[in-house]
PDB file of N, CA and C in Angstrom:
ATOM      1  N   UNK A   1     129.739 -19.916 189.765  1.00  0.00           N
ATOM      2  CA  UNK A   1     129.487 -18.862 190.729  1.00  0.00           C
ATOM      3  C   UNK A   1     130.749 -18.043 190.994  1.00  0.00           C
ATOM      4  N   UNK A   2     131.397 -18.480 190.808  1.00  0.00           N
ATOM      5  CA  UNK A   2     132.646 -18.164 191.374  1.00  0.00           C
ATOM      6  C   UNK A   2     133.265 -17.205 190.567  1.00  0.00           C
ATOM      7  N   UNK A   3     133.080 -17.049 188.915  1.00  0.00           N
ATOM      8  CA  UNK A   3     133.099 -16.841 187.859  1.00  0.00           C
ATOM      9  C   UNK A   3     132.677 -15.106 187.904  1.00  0.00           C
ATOM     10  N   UNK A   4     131.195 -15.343 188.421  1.00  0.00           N
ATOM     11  CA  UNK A   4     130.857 -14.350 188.786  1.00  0.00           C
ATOM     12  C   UNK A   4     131.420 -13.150 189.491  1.00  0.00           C
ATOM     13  N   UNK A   5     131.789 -14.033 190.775  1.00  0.00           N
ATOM     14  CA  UNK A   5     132.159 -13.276 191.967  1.00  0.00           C
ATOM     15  C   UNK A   5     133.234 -12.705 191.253  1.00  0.00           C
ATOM     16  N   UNK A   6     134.212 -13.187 190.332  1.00  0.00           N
ATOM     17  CA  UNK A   6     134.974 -12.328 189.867  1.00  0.00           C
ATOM     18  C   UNK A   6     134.864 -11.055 189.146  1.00  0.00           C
ATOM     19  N   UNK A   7     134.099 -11.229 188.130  1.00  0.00           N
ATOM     20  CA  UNK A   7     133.575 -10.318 187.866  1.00  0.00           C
ATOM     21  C   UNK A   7     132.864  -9.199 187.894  1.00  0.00           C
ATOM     22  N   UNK A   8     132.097  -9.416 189.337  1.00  0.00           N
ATOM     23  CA  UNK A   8     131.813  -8.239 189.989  1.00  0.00           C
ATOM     24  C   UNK A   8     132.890  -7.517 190.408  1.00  0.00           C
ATOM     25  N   UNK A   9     133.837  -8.240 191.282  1.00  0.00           N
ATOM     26  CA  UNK A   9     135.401  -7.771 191.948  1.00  0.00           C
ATOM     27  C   UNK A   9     135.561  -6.765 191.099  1.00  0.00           C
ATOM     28  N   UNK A  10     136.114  -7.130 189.845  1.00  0.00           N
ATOM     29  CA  UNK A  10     136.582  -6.808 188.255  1.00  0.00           C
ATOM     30  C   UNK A  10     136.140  -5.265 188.288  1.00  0.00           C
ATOM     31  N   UNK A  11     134.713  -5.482 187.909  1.00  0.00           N
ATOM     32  CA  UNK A  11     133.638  -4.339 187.730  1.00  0.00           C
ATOM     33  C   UNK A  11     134.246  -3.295 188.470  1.00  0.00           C
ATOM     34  N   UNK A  12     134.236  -3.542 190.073  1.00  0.00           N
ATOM     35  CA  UNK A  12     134.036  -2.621 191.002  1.00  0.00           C
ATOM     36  C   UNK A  12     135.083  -1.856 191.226  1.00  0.00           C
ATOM     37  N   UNK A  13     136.141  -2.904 190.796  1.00  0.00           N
ATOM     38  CA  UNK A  13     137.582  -2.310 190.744  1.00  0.00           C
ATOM     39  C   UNK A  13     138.061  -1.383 189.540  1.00  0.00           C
ATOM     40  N   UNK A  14     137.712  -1.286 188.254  1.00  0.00           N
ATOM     41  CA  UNK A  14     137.580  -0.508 187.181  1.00  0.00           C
ATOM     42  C   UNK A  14     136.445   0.462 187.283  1.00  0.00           C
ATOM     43  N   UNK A  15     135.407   0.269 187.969  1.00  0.00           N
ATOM     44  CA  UNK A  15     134.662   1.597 188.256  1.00  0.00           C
ATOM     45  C   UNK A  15     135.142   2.573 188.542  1.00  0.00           C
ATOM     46  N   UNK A  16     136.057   2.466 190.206  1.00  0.00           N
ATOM     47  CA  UNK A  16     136.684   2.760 191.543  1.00  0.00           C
ATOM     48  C   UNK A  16     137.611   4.024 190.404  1.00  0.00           C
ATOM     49  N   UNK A  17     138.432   3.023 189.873  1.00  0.00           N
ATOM     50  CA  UNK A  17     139.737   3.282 189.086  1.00  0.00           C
ATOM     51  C   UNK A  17     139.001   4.322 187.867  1.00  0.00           C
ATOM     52  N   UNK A  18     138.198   4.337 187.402  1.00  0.00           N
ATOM     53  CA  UNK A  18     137.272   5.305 186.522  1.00  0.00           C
ATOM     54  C   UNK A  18     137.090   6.586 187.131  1.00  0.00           C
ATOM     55  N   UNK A  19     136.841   6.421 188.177  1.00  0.00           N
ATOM     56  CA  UNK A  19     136.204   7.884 188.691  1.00  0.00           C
ATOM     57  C   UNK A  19     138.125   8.644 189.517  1.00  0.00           C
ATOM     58  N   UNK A  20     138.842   7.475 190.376  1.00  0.00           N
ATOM     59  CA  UNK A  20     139.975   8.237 190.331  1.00  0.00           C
ATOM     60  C   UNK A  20     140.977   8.926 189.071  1.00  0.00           C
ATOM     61  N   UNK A  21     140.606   8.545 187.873  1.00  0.00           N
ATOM     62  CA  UNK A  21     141.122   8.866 186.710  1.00  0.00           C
ATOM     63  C   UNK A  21     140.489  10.227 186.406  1.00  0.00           C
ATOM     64  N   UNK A  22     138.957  10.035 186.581  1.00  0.00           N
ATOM     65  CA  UNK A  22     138.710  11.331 186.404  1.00  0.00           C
ATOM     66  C   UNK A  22     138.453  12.532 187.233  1.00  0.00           C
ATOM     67  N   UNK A  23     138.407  12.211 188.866  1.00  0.00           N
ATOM     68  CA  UNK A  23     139.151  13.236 189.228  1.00  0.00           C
ATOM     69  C   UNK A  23     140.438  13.942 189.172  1.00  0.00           C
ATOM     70  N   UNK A  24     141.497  13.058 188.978  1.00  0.00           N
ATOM     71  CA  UNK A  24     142.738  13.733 188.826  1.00  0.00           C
ATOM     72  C   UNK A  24     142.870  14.474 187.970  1.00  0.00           C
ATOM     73  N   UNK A  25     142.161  14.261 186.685  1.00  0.00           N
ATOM     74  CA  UNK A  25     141.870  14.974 185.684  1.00  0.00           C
ATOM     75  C   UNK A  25     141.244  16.246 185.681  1.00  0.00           C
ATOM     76  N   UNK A  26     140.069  16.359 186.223  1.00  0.00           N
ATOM     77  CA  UNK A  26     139.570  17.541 186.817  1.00  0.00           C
ATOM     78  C   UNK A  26     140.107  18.046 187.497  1.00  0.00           C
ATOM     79  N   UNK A  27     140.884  17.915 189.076  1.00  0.00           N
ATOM     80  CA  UNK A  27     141.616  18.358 189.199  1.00  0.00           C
ATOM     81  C   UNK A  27     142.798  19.145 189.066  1.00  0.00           C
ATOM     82  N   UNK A  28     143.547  18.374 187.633  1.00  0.00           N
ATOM     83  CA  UNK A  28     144.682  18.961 187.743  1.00  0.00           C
ATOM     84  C   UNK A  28     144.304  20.102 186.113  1.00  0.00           C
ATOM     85  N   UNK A  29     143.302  20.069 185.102  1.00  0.00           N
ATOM     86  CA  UNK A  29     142.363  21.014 184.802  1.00  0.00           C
ATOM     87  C   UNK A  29     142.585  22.144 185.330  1.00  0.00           C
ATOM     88  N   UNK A  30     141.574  22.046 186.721  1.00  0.00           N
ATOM     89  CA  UNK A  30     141.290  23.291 187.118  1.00  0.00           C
ATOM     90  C   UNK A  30     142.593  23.718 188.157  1.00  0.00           C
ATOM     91  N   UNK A  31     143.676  23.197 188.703  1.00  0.00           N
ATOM     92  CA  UNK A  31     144.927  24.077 188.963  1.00  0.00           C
ATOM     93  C   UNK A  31     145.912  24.306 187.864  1.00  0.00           C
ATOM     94  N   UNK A  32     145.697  24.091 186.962  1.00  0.00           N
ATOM     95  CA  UNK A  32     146.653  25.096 185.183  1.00  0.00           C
ATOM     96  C   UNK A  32     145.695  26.242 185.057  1.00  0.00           C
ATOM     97  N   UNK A  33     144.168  26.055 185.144  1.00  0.00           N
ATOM     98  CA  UNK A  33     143.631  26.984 185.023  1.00  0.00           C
ATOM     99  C   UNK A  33     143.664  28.375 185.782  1.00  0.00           C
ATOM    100  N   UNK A  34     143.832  27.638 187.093  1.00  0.00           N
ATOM    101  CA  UNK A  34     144.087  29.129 188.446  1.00  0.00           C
ATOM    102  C   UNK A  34     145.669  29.299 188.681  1.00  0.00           C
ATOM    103  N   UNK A  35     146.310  28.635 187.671  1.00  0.00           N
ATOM    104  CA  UNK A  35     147.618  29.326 187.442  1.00  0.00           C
ATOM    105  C   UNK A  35     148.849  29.943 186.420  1.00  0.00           C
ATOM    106  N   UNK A  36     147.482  30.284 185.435  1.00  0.00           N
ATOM    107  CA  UNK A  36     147.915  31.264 184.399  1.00  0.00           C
ATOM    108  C   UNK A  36     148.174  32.430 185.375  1.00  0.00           C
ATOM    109  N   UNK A  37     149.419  33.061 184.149  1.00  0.00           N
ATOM    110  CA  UNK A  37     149.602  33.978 184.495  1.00  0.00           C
ATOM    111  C   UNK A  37     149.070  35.838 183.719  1.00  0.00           C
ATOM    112  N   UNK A  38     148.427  36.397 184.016  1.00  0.00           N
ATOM    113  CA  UNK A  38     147.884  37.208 182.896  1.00  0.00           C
ATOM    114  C   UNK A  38     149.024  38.386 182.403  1.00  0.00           C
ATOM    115  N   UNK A  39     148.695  38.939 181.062  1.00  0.00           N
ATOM    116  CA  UNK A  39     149.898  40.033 181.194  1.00  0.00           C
ATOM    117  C   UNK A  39     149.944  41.137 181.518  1.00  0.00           C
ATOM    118  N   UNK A  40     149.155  41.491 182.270  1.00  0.00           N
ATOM    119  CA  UNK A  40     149.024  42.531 183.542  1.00  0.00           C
ATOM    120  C   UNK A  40     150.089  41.992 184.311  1.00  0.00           C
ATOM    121  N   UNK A  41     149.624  40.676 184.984  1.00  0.00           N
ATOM    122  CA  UNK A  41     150.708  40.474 185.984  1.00  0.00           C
ATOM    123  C   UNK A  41     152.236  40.192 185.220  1.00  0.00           C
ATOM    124  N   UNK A  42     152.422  39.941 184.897  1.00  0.00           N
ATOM    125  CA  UNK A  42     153.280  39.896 184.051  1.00  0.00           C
ATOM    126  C   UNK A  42     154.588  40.899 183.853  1.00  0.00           C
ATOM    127  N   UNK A  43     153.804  42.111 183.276  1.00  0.00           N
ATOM    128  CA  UNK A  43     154.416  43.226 182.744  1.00  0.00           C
ATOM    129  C   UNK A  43     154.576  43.808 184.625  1.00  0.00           C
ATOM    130  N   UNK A  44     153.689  43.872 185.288  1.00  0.00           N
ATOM    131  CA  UNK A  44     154.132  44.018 186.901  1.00  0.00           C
ATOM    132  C   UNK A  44     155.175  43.544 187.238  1.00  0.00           C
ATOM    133  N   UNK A  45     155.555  41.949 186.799  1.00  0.00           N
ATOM    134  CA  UNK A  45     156.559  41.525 187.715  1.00  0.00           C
ATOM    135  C   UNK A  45     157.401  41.984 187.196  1.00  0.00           C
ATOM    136  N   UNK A  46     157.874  42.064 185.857  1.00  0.00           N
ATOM    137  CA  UNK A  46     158.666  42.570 184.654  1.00  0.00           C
ATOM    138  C   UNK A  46     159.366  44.004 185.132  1.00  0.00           C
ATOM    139  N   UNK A  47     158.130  44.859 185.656  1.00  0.00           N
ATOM    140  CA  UNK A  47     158.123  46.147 186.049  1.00  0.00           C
ATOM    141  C   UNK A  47     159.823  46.149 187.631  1.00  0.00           C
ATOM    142  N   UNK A  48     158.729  45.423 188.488  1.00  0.00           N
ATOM    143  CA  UNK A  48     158.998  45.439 189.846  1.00  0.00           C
ATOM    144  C   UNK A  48     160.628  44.587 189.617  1.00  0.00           C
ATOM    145  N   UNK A  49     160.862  43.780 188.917  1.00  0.00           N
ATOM    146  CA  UNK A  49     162.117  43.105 188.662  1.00  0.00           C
ATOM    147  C   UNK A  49     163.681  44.040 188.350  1.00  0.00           C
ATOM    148  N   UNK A  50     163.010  45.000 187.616  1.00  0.00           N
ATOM    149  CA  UNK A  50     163.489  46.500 186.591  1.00  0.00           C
ATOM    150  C   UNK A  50     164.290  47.051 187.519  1.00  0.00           C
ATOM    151  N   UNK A  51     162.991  47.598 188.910  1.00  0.00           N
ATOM    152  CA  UNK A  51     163.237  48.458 189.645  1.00  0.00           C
ATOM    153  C   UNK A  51     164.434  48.260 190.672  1.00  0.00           C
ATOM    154  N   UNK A  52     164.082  46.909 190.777  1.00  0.00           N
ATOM    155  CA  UNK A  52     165.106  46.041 192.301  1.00  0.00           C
ATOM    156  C   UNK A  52     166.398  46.244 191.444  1.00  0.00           C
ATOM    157  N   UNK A  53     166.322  45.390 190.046  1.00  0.00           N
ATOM    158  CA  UNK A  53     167.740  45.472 189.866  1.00  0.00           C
ATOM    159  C   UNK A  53     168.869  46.944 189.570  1.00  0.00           C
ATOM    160  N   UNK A  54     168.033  47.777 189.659  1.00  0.00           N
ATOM    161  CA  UNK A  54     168.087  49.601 189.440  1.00  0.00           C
ATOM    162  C   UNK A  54     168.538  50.010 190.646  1.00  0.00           C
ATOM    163  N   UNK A  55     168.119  49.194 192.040  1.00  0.00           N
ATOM    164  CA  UNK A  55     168.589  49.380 193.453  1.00  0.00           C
ATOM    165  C   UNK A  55     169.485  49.006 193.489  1.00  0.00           C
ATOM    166  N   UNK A  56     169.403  47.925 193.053  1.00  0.00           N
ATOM    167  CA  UNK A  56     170.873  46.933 192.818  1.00  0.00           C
ATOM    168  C   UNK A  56     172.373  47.632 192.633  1.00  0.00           C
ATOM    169  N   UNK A  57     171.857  48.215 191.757  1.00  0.00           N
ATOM    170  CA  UNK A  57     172.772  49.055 190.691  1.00  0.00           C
ATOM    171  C   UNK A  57     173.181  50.020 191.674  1.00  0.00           C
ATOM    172  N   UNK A  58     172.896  50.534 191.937  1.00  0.00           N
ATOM    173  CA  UNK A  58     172.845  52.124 192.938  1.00  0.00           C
ATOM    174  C   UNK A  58     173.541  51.492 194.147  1.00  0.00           C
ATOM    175  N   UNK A  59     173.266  50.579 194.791  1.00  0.00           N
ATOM    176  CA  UNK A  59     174.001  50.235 196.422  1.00  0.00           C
ATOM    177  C   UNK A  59     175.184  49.462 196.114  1.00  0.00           C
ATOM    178  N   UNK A  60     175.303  48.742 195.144  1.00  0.00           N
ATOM    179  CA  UNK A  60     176.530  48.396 194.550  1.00  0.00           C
ATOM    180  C   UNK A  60     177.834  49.303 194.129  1.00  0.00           C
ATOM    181  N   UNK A  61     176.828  50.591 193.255  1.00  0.00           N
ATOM    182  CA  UNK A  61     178.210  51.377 192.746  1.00  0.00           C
ATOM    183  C   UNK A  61     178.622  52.087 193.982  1.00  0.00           C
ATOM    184  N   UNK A  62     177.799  52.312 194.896  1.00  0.00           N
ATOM    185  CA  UNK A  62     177.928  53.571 195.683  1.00  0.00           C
ATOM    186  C   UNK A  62     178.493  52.910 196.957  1.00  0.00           C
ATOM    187  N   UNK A  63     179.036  51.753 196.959  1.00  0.00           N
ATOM    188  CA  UNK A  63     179.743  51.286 197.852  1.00  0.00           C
ATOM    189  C   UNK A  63     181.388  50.906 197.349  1.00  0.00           C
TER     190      UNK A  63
END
């Protein structure tokens, strides 16, 4: 009997451990997915990076 009882334990505990495996998985899936970056945004930040350091340039010399 006892034999048993382990084996249910066993079971329930590798089930448990089954489904936390595969949420994390899904999980961490779908946040790579919502954190691509596209190259729209991209060429934006690229853009906006350009500009600052162009300010940069300008309050630097002109001081």
């Amino acid at each position: 009997m006892k034999v048993k009882g382990r084996h249910v334990i066993l079971s329930f505990v590798c089930l448990v451990l089954g489904f936390m495996i595969s949420f994390s998985y899904q999980f961490t899936k779908e946040q790579l997915e919502s954190n691509q970056v596209t190259e729209q945004q991209w060429n934006e930040e690229t853009k906006i990076r350009k500009e600052l350091n162009e300010q940069n340039e300008k309050i630097m010399s002109s001081n």
